[in-house]
Protein backbone atom coordinates (compact mmCIF):
# COMPACT_ATOMS: atom_id res chain seq x y z
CA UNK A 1 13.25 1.63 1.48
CA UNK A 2 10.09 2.52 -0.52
CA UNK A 3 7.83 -0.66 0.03
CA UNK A 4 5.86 -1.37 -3.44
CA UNK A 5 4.33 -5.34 -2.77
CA UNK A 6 2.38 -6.06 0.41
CA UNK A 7 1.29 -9.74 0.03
CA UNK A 8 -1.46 -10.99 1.85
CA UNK A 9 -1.44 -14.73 3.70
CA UNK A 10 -3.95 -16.24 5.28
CA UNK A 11 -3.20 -16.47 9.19
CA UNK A 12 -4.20 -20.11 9.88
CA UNK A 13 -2.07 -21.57 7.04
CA UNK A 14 1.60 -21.93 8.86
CA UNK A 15 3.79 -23.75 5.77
CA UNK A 16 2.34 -21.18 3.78
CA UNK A 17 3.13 -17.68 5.84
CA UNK A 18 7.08 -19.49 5.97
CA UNK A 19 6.86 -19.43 2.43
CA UNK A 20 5.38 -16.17 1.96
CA UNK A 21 8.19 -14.77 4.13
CA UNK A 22 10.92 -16.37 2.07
CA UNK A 23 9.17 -14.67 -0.83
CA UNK A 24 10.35 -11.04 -2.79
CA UNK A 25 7.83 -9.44 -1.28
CA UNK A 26 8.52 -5.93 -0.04
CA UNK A 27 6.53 -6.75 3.56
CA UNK A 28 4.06 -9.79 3.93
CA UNK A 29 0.46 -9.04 6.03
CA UNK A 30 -0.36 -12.10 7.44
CA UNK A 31 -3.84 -11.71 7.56
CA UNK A 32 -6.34 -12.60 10.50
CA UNK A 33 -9.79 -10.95 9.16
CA UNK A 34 -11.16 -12.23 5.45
CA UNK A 35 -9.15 -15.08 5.02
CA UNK A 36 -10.02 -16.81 7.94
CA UNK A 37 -13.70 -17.85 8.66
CA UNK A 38 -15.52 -16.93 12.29
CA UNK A 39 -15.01 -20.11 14.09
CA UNK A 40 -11.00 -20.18 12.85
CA UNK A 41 -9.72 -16.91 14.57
CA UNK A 42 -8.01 -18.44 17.65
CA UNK A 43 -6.48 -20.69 15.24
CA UNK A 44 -5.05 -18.50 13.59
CA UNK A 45 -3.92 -16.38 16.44
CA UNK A 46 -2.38 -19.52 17.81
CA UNK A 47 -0.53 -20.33 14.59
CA UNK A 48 0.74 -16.60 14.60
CA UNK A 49 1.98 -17.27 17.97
CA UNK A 50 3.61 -20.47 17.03
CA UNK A 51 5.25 -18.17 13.90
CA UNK A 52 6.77 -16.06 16.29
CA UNK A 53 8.43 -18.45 18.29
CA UNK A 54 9.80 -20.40 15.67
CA UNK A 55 10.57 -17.91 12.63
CA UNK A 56 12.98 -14.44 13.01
CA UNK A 57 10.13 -11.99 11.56
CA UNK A 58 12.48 -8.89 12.67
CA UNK A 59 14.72 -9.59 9.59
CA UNK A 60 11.84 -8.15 7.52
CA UNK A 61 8.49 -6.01 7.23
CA UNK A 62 6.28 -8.22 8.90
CA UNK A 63 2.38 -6.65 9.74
CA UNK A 64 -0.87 -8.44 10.88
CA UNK A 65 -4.14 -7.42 8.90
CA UNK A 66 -6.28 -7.47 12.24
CA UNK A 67 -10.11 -7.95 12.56
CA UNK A 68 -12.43 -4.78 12.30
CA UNK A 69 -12.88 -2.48 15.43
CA UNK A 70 -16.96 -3.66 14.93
CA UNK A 71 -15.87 -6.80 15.79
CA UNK A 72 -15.14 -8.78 19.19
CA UNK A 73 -12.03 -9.81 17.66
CA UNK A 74 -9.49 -7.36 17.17
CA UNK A 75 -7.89 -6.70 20.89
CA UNK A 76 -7.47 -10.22 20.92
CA UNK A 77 -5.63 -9.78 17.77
CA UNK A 78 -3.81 -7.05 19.06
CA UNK A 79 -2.92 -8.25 22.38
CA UNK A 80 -0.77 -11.30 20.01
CA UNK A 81 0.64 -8.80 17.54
CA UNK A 82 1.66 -6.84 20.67
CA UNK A 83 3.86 -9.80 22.05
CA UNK A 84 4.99 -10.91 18.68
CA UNK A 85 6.66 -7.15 18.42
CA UNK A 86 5.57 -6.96 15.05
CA UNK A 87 5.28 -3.31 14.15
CA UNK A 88 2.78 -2.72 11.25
CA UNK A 89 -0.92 -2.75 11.92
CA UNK A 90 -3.58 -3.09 8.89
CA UNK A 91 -6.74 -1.87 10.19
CA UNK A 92 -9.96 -3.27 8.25
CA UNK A 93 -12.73 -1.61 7.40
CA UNK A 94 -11.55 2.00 8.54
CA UNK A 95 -14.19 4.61 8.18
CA UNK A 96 -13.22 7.58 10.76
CA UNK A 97 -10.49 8.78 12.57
CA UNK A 98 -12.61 7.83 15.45
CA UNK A 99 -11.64 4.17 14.66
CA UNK A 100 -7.77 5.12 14.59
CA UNK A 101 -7.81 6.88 17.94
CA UNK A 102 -9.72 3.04 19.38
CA UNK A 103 -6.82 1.33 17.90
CA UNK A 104 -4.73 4.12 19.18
CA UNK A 105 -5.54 4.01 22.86
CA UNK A 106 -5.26 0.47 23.10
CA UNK A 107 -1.75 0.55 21.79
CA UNK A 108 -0.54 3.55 24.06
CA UNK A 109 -2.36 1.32 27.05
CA UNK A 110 0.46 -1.68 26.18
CA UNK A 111 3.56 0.83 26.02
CA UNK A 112 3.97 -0.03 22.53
CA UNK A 113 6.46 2.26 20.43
CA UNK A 114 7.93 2.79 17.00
CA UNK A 115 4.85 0.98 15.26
CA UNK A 116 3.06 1.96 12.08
CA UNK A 117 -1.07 2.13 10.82
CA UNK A 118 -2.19 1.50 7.82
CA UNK A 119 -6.16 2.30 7.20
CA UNK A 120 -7.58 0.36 4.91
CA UNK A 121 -10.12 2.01 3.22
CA UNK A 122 -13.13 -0.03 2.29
CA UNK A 123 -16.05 2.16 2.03
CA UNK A 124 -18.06 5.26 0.81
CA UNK A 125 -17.57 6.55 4.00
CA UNK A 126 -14.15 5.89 4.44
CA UNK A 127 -13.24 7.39 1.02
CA UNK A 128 -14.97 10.66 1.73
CA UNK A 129 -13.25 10.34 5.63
CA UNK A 130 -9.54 9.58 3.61
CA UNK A 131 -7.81 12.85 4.44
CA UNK A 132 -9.37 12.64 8.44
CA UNK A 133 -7.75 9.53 8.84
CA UNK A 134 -4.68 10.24 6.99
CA UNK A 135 -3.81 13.26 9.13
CA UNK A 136 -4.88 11.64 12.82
CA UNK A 137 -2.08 10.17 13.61
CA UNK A 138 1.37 10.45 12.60
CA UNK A 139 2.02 6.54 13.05
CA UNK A 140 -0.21 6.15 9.46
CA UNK A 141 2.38 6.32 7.18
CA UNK A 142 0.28 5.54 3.94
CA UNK A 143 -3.23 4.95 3.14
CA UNK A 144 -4.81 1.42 1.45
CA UNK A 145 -7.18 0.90 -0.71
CA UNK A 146 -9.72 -2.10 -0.71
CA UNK A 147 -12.13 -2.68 -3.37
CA UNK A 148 -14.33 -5.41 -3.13
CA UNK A 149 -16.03 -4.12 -0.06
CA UNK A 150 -15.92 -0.13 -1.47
CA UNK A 151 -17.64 -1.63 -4.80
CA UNK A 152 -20.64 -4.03 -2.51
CA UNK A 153 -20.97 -0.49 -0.54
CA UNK A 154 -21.71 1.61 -3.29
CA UNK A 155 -23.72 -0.79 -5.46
CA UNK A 156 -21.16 -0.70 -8.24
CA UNK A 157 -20.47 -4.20 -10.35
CA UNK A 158 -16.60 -4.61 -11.47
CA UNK A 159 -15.79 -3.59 -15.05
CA UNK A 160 -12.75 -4.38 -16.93
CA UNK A 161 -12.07 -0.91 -17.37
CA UNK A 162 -12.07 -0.50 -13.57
CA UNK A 163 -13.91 3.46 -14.14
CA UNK A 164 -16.03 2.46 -10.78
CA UNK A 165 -12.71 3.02 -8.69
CA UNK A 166 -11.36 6.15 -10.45
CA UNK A 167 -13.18 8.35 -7.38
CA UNK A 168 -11.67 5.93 -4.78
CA UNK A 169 -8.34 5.64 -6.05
CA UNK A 170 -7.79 9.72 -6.83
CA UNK A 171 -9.65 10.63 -3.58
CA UNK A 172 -7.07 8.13 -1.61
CA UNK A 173 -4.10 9.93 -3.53
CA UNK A 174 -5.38 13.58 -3.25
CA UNK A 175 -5.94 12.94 0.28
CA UNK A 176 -2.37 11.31 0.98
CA UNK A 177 -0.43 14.26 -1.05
CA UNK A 178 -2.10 16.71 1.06
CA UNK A 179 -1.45 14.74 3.96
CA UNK A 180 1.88 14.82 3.44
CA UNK A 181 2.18 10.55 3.69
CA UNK A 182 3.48 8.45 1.54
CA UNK A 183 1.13 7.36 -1.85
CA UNK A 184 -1.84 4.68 -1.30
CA UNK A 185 -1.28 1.05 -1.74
CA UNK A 186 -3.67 0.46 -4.48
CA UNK A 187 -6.39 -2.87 -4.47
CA UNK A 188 -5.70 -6.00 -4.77
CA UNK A 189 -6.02 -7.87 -8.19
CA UNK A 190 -8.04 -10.89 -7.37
CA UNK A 191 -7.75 -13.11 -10.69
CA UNK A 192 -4.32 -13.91 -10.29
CA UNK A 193 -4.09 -16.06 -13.34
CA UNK A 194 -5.20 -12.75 -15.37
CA UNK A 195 -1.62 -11.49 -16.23
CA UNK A 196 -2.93 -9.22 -18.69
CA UNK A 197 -5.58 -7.72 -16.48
CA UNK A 198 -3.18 -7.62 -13.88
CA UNK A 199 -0.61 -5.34 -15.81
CA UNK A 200 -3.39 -3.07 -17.05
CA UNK A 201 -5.37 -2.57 -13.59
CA UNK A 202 -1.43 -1.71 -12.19
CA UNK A 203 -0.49 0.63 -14.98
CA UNK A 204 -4.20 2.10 -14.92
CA UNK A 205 -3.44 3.25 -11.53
CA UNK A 206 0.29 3.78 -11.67
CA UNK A 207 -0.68 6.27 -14.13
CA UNK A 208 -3.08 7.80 -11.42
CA UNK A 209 -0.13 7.87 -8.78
CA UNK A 210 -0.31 4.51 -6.77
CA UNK A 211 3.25 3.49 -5.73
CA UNK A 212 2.61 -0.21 -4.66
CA UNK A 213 -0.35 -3.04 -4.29
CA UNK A 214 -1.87 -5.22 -2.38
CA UNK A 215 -1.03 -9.07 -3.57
CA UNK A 216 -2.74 -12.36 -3.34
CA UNK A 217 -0.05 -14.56 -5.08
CA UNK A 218 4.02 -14.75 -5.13
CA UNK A 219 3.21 -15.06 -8.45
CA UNK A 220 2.50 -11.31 -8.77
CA UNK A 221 5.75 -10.28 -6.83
CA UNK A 222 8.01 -10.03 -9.60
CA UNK A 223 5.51 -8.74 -12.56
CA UNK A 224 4.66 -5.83 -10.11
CA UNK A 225 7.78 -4.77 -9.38
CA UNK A 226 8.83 -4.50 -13.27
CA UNK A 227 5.79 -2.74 -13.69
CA UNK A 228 6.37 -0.20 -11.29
CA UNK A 229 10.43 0.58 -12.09
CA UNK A 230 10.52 3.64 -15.26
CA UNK A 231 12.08 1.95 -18.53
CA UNK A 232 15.07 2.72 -19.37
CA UNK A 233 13.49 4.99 -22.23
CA UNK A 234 11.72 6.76 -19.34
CA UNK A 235 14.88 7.55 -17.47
CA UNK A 236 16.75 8.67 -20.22
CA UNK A 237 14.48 10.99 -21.31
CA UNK A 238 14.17 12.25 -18.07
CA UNK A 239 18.16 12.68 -18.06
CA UNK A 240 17.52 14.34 -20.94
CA UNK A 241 14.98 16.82 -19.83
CA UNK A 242 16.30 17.66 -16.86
CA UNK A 243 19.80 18.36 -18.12
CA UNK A 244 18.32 20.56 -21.52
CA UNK A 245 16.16 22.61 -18.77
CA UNK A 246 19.03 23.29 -16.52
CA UNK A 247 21.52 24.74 -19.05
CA UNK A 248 18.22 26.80 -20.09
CA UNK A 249 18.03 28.07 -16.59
CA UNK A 250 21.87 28.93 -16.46
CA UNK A 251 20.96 31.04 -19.28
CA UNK A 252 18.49 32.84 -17.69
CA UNK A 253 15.58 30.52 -19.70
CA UNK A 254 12.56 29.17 -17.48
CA UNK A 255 10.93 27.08 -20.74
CA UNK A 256 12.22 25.50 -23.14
CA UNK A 257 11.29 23.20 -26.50
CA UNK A 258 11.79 19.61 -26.34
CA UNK A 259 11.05 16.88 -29.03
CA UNK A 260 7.86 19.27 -29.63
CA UNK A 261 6.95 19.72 -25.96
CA UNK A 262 7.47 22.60 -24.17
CA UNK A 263 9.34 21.95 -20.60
CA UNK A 264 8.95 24.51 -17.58
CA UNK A 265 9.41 24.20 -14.32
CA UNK A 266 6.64 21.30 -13.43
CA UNK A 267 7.65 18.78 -16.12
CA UNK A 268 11.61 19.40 -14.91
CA UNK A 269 10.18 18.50 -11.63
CA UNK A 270 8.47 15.41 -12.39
CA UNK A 271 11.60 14.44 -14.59
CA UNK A 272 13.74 14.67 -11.46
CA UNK A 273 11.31 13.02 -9.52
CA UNK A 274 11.21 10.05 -12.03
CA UNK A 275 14.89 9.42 -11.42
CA UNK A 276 15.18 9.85 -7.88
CA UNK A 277 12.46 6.89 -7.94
CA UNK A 278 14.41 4.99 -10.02
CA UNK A 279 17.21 5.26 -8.02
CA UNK A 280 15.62 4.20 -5.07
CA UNK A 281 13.75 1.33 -6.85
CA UNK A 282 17.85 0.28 -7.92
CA UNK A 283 18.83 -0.16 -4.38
CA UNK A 284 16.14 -1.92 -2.92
């Protein structure tokens, strides 16, 4: 299943990580480093805890955004996520693959198996480090992208047009591609009354080749996933294009004319590729 919403909850709020985990969300990361202030973090690994023991959170993606490795919190995190058997890890702050190989060793040390990284990129350094961490270990299944922190590291103030994260964002998804992992999981959208700013900051980097966000509100579930599935325009003139190109190639024809566009090889490609998403976007 190709996961497209990862909502964030705060980890000391227990009614609300229930609710979150009733919600549409493709996987909820119930989160135990920004939302929850310095003197709250055994709280809300005790709440966690209490989570596991009460609520089923193997009948769906379940991960814990941990505390930094610069902290003196995150092998206590660990050590809880480890008995909960939840099996996605966000990492905070991730700047090397140094920091994945900590985070690595500690897991191997508790025998754990089967469980999945995701970096989240937050910094200059990090950025320029994306591909190093994105090929150290082949539990990081997809890079993800933080904002707020890259833009107070680089000096940058937040525009509407959002041109201060077009490096970020196409270094992330240059860096994933060549990786071989699956696309980034683009920023999250903090004004979550802004529907109209949300839909443009999705479709600005949808465009770029983000496949799924990170959330702050339900509210977001549903608009994001509408965003992300092809209209049924799209598809058909991907049907289209891909079944013009293929009776060209049975006729020995590698380009063709379409609706004044020529179509070769690459745009048959990313016409397939459009459907196959599609399709996969149907069953989930």
């Amino acid at each position: 299943m190709t996961l497209q919403s990862y909502l964030f909850v705060p980890g000391d709020k227990e009614r609300i990580i229930k609710k979150a985990l009733t919600s549409d969300a493709d996987i909820v990361i119930i989160d135990l480093e920004d939302a929850i202030a310095e003197d709250e973090k055994e709280n809300a690994r005790q709440v966690l805890s209490t989570i596991v023991e009460e609520v089923n959170l193997q009948q769906r993606p379940v991960g814990v955004r941990i505390n930094g490795i610069d902290t003196g919190h995150w092998q206590a995190d660990l050590k809880v996520v480890f008995k909960s058997n939840i099996k996605w890890i966000m990492l905070p702050k991730c700047e090397s693959a140094e920091d994945i190989e900590q985070l690595i060793h500690l897991v191997e040390q508790n025998y754990i198996s089967n469980f999945s990284i995701i970096p989240l990129i937050e910094s200059a350094k990090g950025v320029l480090n994306a591909y190093k961490i994105a090929t150290s270990h082949d539990s990081i299944q997809r890079l993800a992208f933080g904002s707020v922190d890259y833009l107070l590291d680089i000096g940058a103030v937040p525009s509407k047009q959002e041109t201060e994260l077009l490096f970020a964002r196409s270094m992330l998804i240059n860096s994933s591609v060549a990786a071989g992992i699956e696309s980034p999981i683009d920023c999250p959208y903090i004004d979550f009354n802004n529907e109209e700013g949300f839909i443009e900051t999705v479709t600005n980097a949808k465009y770029l080749g983000m496949q799924a966000k990170l959330l702050i509100h339900p509210k977001q579930i549903e608009l994001l996933h509408k965003l992300y599935k092809p209209s049924d325009e799209e598809i058909n003139q991907s049907k289209a294009i891909v079944q013009l190109f293929e009776e060209a190639l049975s006729n020995g024809k590698a380009a063709i004319a379409y609706q004044g566009k020529m179509i070769d090889y690459p745009v048959y490609k990313q016409a397939k590729r459009n459907i196959s998403r599609n399709h996969i976007i149907g069953i989930k």
